[in-house]
PDB file of N, CA and C in Angstrom:
ATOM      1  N   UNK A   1      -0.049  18.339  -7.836  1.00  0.00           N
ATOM      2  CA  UNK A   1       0.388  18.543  -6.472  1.00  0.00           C
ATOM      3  C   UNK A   1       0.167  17.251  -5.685  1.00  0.00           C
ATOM      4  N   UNK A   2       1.204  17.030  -4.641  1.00  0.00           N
ATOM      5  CA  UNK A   2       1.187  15.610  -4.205  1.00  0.00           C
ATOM      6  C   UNK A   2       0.043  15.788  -2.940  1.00  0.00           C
ATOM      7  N   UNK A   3      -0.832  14.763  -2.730  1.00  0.00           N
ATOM      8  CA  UNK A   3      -1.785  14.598  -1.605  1.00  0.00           C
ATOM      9  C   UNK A   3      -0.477  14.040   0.027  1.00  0.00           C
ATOM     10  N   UNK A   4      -0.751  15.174   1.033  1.00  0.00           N
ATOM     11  CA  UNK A   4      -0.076  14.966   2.024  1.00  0.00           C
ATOM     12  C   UNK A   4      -0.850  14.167   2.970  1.00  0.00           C
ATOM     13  N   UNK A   5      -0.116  12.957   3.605  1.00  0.00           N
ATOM     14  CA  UNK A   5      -0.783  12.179   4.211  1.00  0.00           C
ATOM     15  C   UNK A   5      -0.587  12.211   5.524  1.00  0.00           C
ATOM     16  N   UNK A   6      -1.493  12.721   6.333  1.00  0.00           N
ATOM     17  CA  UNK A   6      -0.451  13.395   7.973  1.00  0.00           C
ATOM     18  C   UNK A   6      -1.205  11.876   8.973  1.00  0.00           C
ATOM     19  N   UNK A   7      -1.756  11.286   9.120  1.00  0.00           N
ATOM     20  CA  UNK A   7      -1.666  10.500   9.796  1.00  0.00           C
ATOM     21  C   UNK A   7      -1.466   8.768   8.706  1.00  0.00           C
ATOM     22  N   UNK A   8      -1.119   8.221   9.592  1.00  0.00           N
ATOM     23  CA  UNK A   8      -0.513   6.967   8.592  1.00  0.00           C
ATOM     24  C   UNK A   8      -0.651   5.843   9.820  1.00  0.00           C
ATOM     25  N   UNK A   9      -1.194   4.161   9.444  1.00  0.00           N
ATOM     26  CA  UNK A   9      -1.262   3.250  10.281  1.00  0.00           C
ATOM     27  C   UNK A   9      -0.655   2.207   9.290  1.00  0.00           C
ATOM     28  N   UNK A  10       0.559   1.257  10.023  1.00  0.00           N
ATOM     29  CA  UNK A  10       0.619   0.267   8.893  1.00  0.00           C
ATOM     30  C   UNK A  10      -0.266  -0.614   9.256  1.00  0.00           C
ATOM     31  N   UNK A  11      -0.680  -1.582   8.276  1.00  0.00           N
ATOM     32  CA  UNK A  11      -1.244  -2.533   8.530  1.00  0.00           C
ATOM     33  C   UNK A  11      -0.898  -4.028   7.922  1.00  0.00           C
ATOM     34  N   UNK A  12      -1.374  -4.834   8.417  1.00  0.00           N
ATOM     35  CA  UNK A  12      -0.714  -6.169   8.179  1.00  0.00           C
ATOM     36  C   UNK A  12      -1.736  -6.982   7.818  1.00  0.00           C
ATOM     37  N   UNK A  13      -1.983  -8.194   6.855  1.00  0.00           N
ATOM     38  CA  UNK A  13      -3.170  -9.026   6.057  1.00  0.00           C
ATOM     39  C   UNK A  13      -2.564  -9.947   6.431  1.00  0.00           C
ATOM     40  N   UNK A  14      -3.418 -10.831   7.102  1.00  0.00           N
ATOM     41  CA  UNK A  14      -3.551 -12.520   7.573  1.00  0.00           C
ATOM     42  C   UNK A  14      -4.282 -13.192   6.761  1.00  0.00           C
ATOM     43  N   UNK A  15      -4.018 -14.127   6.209  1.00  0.00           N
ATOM     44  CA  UNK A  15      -5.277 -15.068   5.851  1.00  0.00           C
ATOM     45  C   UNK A  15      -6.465 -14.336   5.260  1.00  0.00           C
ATOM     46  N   UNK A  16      -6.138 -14.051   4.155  1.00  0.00           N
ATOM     47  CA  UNK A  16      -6.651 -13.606   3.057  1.00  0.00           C
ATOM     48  C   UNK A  16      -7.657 -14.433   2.194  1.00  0.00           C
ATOM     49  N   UNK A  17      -8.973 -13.584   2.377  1.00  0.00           N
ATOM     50  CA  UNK A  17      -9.619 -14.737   1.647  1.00  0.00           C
ATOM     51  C   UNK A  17     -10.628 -14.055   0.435  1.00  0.00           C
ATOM     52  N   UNK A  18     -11.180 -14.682  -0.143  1.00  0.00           N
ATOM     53  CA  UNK A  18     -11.624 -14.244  -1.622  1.00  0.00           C
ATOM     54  C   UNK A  18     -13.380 -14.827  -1.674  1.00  0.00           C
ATOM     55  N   UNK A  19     -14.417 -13.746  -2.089  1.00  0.00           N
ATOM     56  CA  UNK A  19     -16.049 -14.012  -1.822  1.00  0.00           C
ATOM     57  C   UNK A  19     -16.329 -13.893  -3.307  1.00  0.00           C
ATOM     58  N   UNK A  20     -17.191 -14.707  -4.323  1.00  0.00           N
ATOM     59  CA  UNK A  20     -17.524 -14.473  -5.172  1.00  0.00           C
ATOM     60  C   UNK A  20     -19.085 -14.000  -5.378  1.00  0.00           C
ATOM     61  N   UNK A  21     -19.304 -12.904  -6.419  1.00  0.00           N
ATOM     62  CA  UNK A  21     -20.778 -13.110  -6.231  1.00  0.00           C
ATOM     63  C   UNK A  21     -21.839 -14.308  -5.939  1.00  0.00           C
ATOM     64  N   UNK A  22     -22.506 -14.611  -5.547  1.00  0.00           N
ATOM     65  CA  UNK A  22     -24.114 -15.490  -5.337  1.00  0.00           C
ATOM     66  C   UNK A  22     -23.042 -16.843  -4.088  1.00  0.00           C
ATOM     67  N   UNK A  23     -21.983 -16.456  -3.905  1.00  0.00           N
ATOM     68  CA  UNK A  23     -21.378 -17.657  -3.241  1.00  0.00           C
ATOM     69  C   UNK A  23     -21.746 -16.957  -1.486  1.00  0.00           C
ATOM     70  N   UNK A  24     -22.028 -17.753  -0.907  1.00  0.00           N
ATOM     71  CA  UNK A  24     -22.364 -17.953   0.525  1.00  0.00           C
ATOM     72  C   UNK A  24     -21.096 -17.365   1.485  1.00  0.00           C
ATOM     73  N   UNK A  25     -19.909 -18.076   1.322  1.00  0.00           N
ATOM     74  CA  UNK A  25     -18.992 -18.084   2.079  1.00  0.00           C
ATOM     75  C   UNK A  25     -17.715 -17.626   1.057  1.00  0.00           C
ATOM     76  N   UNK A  26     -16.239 -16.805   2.064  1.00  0.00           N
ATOM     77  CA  UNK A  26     -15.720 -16.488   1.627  1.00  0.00           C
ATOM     78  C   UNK A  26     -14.690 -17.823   1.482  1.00  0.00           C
ATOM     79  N   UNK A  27     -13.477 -18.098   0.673  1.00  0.00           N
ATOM     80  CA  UNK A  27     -12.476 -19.173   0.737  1.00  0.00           C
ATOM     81  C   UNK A  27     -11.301 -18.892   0.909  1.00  0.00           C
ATOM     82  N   UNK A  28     -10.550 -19.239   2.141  1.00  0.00           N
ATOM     83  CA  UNK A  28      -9.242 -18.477   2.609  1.00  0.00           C
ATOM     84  C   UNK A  28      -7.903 -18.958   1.395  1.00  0.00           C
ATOM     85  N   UNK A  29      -7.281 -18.363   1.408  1.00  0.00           N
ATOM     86  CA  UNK A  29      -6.080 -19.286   0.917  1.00  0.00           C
ATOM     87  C   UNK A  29      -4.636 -18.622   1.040  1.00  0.00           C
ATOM     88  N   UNK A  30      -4.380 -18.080   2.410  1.00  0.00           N
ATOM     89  CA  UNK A  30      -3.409 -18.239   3.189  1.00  0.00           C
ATOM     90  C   UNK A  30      -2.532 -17.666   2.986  1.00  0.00           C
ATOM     91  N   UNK A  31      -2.609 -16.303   2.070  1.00  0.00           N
ATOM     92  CA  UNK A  31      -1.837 -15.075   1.812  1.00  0.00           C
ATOM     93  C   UNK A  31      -1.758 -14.378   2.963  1.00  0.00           C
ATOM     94  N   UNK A  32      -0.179 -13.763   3.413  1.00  0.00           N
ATOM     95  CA  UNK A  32      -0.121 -13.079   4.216  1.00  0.00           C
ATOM     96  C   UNK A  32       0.997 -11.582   3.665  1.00  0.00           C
ATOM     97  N   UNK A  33       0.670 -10.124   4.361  1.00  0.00           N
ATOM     98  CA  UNK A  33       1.144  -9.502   3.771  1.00  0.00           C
ATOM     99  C   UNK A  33       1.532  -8.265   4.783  1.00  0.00           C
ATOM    100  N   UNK A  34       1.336  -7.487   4.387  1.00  0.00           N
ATOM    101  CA  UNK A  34       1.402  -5.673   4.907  1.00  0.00           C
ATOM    102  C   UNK A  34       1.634  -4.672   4.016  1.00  0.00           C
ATOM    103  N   UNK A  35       1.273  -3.796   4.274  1.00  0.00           N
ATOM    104  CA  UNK A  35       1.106  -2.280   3.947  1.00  0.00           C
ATOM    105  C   UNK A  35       1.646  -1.599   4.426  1.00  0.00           C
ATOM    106  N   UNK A  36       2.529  -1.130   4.019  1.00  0.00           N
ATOM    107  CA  UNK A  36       3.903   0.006   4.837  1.00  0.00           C
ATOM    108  C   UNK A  36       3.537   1.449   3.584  1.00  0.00           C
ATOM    109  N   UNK A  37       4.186   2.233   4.553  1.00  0.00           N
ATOM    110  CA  UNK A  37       4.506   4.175   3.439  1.00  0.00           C
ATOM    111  C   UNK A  37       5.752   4.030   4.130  1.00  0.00           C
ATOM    112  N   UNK A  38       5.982   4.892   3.594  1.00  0.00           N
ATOM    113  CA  UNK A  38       7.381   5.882   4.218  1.00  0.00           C
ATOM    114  C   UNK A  38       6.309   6.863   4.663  1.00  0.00           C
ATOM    115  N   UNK A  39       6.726   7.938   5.907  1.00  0.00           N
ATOM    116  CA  UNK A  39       6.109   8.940   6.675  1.00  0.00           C
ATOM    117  C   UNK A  39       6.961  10.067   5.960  1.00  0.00           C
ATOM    118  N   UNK A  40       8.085  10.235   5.362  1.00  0.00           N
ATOM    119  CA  UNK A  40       8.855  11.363   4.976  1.00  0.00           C
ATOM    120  C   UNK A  40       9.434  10.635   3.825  1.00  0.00           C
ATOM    121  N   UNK A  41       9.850  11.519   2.367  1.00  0.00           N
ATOM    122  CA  UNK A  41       9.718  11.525   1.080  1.00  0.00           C
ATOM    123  C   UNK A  41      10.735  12.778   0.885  1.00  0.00           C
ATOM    124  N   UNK A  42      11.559  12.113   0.425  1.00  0.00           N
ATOM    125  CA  UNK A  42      12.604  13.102  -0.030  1.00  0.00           C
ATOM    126  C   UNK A  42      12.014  13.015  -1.917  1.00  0.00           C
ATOM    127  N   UNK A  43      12.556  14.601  -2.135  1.00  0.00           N
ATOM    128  CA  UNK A  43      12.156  14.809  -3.567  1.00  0.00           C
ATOM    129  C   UNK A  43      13.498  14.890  -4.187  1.00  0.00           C
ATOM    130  N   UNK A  44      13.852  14.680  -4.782  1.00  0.00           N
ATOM    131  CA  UNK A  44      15.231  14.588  -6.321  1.00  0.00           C
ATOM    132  C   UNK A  44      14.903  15.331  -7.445  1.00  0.00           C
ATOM    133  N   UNK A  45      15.798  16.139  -7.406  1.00  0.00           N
ATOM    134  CA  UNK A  45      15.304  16.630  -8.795  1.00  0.00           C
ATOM    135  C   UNK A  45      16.726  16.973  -9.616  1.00  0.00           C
ATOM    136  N   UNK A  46      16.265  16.646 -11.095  1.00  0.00           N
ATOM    137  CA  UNK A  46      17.509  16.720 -11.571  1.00  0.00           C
ATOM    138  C   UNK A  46      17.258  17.861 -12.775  1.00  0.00           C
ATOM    139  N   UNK A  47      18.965  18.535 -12.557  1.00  0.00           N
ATOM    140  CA  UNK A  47      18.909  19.534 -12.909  1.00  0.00           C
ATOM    141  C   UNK A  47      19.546  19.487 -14.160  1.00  0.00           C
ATOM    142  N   UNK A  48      19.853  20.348 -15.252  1.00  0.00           N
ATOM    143  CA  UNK A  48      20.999  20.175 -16.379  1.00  0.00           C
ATOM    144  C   UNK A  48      21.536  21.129 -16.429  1.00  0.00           C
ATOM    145  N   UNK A  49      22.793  21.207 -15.885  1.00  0.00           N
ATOM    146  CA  UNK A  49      23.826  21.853 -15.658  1.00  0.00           C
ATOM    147  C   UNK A  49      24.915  21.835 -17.084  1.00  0.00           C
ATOM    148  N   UNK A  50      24.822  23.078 -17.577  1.00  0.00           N
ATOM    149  CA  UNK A  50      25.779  23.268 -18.943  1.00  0.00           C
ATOM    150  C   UNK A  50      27.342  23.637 -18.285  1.00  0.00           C
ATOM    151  N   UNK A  51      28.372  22.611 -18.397  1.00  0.00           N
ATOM    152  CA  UNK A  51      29.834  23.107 -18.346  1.00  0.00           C
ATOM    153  C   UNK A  51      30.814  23.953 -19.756  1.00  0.00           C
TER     154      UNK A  51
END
C-alpha cells in the first residue's frame, strides 16, 4: 500500500558541501539542486483485454 503524503514542501540545495569523519570543517563544492513531488499521482493500470 502506497504511503500518502498530505503535506509536501519543495525544497531547494545551495552550495552543497561534504564533512568527513575526524575532519574539522565541512568543503563546499558548489552543487546546486531541488527536491520537487508531484502532490497528485495518477495510477495506470493495464488491463488484458481478450478480442
Amino acid at each position: 500500500m502506497p504511503t500518502i503524503i498530505e503535506d509536501f514542501d519543495a525544497t531547494r540545495i545551495t552550495n552543497l558541501g561534504i564533512k568527513f569523519d575526524g575532519d574539522t570543517a565541512s568543503t563546499p563544492f558548489g552543487c546546486t539542486g531541488s527536491v520537487e513531488g508531484e502532490t497528485e499521482l495518477l495510477e495506470l493500470v493495464k488491463k488484458n483485454v481478450k478480442v
